[in-house]
PDB file of N, CA and C in Angstrom:
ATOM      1  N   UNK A   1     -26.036   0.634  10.956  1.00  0.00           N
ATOM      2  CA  UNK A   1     -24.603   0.667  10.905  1.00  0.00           C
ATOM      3  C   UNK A   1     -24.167   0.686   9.440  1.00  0.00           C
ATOM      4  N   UNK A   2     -23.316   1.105   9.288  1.00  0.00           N
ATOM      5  CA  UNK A   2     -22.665   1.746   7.642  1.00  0.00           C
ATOM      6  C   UNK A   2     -21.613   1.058   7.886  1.00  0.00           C
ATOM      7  N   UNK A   3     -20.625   0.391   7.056  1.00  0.00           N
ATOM      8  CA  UNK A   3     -19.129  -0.071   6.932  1.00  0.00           C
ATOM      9  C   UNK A   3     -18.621   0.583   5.680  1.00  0.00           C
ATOM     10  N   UNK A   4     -17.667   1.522   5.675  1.00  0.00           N
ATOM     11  CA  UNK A   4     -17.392   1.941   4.422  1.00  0.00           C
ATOM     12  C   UNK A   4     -15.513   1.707   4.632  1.00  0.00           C
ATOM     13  N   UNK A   5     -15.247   0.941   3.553  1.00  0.00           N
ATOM     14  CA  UNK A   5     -13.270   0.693   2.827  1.00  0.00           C
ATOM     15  C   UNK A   5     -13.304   1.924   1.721  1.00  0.00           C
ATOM     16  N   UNK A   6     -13.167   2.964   2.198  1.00  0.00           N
ATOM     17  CA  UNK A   6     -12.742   3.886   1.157  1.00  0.00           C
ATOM     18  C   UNK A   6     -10.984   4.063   0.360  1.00  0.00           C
ATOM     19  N   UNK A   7     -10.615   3.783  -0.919  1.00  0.00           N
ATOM     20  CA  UNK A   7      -9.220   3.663  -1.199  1.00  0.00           C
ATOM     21  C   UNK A   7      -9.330   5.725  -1.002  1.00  0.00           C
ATOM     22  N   UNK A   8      -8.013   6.033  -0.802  1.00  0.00           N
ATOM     23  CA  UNK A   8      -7.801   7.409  -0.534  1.00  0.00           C
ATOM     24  C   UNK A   8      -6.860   7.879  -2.015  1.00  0.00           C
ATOM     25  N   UNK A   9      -5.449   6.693  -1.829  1.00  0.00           N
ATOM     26  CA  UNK A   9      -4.603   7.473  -2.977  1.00  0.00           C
ATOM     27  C   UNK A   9      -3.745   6.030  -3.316  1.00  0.00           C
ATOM     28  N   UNK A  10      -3.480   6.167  -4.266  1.00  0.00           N
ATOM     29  CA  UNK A  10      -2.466   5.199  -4.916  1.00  0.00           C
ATOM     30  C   UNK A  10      -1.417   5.859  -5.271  1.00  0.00           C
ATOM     31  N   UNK A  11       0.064   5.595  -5.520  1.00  0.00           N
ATOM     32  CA  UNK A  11       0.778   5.919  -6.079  1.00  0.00           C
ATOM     33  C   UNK A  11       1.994   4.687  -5.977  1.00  0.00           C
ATOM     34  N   UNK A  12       3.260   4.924  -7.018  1.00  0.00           N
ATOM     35  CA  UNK A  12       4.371   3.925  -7.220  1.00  0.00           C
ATOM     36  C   UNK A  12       5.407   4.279  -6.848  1.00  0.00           C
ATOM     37  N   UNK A  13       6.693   4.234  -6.403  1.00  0.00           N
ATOM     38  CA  UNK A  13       7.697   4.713  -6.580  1.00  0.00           C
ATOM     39  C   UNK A  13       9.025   3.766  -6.112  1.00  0.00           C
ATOM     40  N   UNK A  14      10.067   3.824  -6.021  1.00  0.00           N
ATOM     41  CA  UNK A  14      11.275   3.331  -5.817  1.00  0.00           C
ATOM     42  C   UNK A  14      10.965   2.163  -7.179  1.00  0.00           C
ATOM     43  N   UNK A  15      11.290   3.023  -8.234  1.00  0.00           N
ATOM     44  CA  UNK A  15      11.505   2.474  -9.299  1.00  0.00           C
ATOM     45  C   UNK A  15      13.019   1.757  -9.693  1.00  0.00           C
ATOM     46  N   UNK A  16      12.905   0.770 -10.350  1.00  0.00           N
ATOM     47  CA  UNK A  16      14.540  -0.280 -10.526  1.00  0.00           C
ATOM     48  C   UNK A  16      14.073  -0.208 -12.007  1.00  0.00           C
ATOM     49  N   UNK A  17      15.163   0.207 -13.210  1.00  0.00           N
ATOM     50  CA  UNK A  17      15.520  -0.135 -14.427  1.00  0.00           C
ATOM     51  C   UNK A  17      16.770  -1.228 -14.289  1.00  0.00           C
ATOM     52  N   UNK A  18      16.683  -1.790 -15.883  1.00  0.00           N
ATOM     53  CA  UNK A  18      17.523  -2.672 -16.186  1.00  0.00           C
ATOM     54  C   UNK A  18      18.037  -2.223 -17.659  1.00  0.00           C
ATOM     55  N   UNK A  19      18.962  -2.052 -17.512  1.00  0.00           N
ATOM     56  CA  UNK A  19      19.802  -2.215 -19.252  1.00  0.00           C
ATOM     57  C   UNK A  19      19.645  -3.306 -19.684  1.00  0.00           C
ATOM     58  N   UNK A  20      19.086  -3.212 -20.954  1.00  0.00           N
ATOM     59  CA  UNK A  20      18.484  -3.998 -22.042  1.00  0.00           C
ATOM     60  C   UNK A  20      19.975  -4.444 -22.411  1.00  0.00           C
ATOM     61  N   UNK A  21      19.787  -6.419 -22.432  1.00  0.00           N
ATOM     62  CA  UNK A  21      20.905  -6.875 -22.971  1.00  0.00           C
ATOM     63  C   UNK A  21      22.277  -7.545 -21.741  1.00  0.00           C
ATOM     64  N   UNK A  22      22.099  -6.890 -20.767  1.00  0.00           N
ATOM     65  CA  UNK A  22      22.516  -7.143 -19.620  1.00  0.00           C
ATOM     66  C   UNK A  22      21.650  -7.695 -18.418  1.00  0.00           C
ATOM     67  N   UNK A  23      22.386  -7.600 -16.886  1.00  0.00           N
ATOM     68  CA  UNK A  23      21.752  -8.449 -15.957  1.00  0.00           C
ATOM     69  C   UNK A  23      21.837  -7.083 -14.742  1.00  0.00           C
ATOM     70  N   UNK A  24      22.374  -5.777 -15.480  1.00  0.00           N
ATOM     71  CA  UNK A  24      22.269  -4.998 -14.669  1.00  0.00           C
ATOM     72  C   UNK A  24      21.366  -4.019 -14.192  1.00  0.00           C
ATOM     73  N   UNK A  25      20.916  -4.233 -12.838  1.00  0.00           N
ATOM     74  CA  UNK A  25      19.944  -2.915 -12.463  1.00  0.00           C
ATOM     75  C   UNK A  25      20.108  -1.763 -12.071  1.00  0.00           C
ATOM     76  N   UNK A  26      19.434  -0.532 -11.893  1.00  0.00           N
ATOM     77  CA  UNK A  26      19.647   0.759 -10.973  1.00  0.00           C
ATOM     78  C   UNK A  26      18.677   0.907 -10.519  1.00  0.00           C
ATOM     79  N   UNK A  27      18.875   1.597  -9.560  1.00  0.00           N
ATOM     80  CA  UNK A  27      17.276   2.513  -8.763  1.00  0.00           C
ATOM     81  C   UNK A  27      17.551   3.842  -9.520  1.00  0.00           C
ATOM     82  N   UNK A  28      16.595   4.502  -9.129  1.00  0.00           N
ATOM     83  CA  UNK A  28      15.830   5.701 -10.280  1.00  0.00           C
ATOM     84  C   UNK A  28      16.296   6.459  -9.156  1.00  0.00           C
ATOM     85  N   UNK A  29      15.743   6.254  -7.937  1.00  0.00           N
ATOM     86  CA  UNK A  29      15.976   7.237  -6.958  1.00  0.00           C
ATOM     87  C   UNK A  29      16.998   8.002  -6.860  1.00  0.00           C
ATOM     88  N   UNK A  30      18.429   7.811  -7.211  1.00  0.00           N
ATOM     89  CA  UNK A  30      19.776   8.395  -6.708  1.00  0.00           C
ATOM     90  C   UNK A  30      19.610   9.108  -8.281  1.00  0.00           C
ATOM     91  N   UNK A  31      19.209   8.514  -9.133  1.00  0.00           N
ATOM     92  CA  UNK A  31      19.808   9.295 -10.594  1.00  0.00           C
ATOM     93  C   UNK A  31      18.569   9.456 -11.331  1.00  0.00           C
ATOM     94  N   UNK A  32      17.781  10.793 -11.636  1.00  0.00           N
ATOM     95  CA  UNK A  32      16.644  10.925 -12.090  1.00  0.00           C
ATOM     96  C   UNK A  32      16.964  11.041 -13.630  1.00  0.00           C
ATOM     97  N   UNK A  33      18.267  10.566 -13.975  1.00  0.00           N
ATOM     98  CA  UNK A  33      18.511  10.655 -16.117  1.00  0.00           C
ATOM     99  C   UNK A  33      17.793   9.269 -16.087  1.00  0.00           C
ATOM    100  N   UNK A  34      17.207   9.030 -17.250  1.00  0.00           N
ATOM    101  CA  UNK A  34      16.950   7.745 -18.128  1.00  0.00           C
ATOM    102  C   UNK A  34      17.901   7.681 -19.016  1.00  0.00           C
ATOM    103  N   UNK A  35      18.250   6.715 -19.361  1.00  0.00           N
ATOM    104  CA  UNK A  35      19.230   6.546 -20.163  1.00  0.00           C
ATOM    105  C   UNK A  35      18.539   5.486 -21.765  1.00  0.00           C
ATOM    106  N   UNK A  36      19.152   5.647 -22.670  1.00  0.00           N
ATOM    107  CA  UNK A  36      18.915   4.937 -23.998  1.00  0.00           C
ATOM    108  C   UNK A  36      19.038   3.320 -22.950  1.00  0.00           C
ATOM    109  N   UNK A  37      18.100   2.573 -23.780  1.00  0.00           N
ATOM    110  CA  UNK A  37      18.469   1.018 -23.643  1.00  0.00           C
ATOM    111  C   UNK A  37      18.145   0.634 -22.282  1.00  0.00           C
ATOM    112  N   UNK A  38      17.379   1.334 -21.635  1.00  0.00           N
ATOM    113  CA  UNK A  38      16.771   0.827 -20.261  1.00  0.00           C
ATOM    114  C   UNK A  38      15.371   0.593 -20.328  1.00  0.00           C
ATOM    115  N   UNK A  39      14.643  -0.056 -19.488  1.00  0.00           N
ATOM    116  CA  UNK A  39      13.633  -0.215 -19.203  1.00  0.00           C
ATOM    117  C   UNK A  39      13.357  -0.324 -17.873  1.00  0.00           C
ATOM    118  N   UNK A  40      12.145  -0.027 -17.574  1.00  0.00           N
ATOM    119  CA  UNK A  40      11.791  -0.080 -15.932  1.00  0.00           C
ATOM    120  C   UNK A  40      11.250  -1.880 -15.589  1.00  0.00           C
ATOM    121  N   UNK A  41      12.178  -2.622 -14.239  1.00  0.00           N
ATOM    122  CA  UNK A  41      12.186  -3.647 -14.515  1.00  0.00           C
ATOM    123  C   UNK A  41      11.446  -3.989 -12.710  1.00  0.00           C
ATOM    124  N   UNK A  42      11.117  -3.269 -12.283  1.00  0.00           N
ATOM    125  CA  UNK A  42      10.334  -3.114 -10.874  1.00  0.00           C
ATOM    126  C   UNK A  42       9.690  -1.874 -10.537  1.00  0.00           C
ATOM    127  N   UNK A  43       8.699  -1.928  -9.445  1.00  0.00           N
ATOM    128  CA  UNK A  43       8.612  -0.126  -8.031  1.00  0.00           C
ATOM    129  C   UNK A  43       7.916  -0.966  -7.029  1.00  0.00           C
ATOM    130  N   UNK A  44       7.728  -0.233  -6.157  1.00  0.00           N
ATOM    131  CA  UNK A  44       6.759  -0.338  -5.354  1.00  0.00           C
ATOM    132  C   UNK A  44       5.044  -0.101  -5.373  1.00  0.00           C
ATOM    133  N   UNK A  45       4.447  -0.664  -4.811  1.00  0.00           N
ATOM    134  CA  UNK A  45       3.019   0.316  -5.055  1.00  0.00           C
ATOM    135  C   UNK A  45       2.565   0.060  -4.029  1.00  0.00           C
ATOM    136  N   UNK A  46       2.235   1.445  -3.864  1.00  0.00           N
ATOM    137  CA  UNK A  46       1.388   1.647  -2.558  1.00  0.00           C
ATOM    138  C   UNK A  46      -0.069   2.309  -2.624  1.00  0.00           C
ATOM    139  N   UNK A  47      -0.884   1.615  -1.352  1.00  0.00           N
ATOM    140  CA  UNK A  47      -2.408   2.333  -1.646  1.00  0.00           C
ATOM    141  C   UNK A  47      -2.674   2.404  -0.149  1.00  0.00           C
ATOM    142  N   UNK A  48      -3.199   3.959   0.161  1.00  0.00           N
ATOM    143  CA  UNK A  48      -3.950   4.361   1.404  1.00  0.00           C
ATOM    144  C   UNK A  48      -5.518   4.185   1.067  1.00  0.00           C
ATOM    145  N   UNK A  49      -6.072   3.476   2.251  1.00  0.00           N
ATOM    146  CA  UNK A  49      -7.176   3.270   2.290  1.00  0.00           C
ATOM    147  C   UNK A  49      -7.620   3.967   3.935  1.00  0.00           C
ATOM    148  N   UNK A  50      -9.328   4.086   3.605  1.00  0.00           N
ATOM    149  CA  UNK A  50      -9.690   4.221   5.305  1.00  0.00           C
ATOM    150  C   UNK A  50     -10.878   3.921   5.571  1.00  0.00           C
ATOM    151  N   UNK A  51     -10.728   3.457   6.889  1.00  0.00           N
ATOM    152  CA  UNK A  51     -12.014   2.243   6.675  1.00  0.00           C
ATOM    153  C   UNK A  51     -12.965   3.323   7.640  1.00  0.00           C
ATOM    154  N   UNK A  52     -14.001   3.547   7.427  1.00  0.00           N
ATOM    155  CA  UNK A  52     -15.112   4.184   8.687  1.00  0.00           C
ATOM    156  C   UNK A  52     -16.497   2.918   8.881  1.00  0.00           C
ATOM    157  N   UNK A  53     -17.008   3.253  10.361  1.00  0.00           N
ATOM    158  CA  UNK A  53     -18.199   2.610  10.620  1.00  0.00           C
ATOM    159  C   UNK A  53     -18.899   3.595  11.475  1.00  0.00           C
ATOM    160  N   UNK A  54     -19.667   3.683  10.829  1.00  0.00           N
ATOM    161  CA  UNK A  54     -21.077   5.033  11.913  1.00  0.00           C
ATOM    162  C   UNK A  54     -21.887   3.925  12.135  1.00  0.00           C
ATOM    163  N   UNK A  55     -22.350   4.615  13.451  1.00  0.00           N
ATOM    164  CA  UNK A  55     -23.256   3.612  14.300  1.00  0.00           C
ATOM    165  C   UNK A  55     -24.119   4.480  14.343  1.00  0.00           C
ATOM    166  N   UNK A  56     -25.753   4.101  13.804  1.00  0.00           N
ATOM    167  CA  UNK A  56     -27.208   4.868  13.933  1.00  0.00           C
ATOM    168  C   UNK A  56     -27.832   4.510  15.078  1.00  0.00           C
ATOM    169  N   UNK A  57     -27.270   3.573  15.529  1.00  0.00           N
ATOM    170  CA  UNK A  57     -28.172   3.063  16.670  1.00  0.00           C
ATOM    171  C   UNK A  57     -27.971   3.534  17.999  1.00  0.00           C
ATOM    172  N   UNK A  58     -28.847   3.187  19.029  1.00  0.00           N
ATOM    173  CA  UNK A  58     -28.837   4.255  20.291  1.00  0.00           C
ATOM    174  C   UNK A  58     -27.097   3.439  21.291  1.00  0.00           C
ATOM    175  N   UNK A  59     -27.464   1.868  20.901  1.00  0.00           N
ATOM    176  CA  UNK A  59     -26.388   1.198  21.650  1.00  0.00           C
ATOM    177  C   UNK A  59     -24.867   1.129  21.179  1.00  0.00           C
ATOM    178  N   UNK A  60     -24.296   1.188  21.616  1.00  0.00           N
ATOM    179  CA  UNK A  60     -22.695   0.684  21.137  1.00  0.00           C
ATOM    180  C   UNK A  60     -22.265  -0.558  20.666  1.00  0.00           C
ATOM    181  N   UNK A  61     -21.897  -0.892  19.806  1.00  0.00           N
ATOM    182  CA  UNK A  61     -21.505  -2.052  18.778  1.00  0.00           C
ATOM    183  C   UNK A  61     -20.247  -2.356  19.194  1.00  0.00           C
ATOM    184  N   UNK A  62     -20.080  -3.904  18.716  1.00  0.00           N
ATOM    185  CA  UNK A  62     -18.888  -4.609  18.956  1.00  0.00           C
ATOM    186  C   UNK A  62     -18.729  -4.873  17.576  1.00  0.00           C
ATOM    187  N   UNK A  63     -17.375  -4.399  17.010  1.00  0.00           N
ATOM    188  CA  UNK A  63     -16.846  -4.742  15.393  1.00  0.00           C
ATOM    189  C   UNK A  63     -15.570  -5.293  15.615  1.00  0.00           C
ATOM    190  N   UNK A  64     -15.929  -6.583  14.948  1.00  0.00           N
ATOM    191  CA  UNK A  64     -14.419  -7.200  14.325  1.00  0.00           C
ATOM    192  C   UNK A  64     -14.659  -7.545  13.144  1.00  0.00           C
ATOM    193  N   UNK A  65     -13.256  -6.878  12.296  1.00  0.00           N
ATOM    194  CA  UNK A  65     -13.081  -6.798  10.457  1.00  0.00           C
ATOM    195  C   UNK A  65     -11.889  -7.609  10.720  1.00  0.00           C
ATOM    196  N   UNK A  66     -12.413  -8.807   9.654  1.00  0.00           N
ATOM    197  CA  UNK A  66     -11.027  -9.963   9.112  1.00  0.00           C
ATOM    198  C   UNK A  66     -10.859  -9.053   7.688  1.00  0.00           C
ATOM    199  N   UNK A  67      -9.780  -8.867   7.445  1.00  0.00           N
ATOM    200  CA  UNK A  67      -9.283  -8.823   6.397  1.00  0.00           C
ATOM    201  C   UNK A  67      -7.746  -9.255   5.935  1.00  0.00           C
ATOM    202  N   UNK A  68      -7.761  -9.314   4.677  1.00  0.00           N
ATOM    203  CA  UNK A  68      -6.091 -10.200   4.323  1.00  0.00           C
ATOM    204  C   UNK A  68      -5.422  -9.063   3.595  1.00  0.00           C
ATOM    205  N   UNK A  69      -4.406  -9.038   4.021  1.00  0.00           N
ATOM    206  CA  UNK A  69      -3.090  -8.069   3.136  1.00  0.00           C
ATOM    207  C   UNK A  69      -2.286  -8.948   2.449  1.00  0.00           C
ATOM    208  N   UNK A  70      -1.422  -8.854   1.211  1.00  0.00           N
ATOM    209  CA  UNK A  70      -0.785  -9.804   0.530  1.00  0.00           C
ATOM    210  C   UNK A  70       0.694  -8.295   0.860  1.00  0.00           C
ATOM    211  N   UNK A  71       1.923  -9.316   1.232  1.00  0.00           N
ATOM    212  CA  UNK A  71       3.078  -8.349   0.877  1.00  0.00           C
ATOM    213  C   UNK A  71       3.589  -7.088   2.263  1.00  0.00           C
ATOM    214  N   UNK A  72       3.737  -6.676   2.165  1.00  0.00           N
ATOM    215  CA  UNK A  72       4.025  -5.648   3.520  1.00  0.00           C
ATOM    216  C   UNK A  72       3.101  -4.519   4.075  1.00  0.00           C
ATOM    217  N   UNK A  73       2.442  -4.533   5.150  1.00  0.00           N
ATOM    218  CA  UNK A  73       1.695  -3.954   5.653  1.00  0.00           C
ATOM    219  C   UNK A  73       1.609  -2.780   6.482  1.00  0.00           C
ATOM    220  N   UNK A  74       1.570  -1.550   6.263  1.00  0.00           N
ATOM    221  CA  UNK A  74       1.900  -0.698   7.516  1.00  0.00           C
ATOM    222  C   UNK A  74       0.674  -0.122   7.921  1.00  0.00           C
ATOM    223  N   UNK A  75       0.241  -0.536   8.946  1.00  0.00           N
ATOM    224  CA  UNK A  75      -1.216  -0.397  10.100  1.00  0.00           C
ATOM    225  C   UNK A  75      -1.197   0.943  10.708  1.00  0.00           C
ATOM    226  N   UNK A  76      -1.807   1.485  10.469  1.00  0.00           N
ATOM    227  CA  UNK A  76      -2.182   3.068  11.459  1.00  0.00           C
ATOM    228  C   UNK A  76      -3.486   3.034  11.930  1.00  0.00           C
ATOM    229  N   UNK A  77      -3.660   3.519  13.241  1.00  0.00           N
ATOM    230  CA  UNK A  77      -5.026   3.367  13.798  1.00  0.00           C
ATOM    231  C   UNK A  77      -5.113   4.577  14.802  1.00  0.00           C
ATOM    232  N   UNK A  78      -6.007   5.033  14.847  1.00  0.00           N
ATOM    233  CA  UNK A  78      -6.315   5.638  16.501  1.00  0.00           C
ATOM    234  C   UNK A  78      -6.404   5.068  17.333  1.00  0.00           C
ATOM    235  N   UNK A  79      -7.546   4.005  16.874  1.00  0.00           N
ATOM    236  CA  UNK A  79      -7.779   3.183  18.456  1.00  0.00           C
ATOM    237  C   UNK A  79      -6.504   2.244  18.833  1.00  0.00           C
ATOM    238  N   UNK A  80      -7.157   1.031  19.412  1.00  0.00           N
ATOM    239  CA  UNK A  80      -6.235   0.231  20.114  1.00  0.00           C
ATOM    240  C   UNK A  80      -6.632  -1.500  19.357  1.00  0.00           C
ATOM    241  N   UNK A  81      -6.336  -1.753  17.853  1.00  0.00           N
ATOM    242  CA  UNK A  81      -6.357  -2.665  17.697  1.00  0.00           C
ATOM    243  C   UNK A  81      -5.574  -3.758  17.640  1.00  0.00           C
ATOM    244  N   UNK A  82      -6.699  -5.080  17.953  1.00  0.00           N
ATOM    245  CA  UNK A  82      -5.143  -6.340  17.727  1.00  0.00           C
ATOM    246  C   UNK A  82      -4.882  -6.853  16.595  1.00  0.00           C
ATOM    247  N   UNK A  83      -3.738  -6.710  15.887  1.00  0.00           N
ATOM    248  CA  UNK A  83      -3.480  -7.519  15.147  1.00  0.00           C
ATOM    249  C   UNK A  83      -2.698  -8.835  14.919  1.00  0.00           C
ATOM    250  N   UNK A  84      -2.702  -9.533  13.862  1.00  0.00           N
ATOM    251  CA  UNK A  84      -2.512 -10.935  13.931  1.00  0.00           C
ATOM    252  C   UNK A  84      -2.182 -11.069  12.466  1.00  0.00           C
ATOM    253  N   UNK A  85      -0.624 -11.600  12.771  1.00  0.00           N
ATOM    254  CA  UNK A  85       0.237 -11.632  11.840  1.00  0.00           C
ATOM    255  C   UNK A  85       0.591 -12.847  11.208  1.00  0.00           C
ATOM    256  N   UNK A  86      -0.121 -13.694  10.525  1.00  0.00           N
ATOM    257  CA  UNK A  86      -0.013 -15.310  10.074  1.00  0.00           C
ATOM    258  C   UNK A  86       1.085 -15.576   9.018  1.00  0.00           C
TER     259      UNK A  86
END
């Protein structure tokens, strides 16, 4: 049996600047100008991963993977797994 966590892609976006000197923010999203005197003061980041398990053996396997997510999670599966949300 093989267990492979392959990461696929990373990327950032829904970026928030702040004007330097103030308490004010924007999102990037609605207005793609930068402006003098800003800095980027948040985003998001996101990473696709995909997990595979090949089975060499003649019998069928029973797999259960604990793993921990920190922050917001969005689960896609084919099969029919349970998850458990602490």
């Amino acid at each position: 049996m093989i267990h492979e966590w392959i990461k696929l892609k990373t990327w950032r976006d829904n970026f928030w600047l702040r004007r330097d000197g103030t308490d004010t923010y924007r999102n990037l999203e609605n207005d793609q100008r930068l402006r003098v005197n800003e800095s980027v003061a948040g985003w998001e980041d996101h990473v696709r991963y995909v997990e595979r398990i090949r089975n060499y053996r003649d019998k069928p396997i029973d797999v259960e993977i604990r793993r921990t997510f920190g922050g917001h999670v969005v689960f896609i599966s084919r099969l029919n797994p349970t998850l458990h949300d602490y």
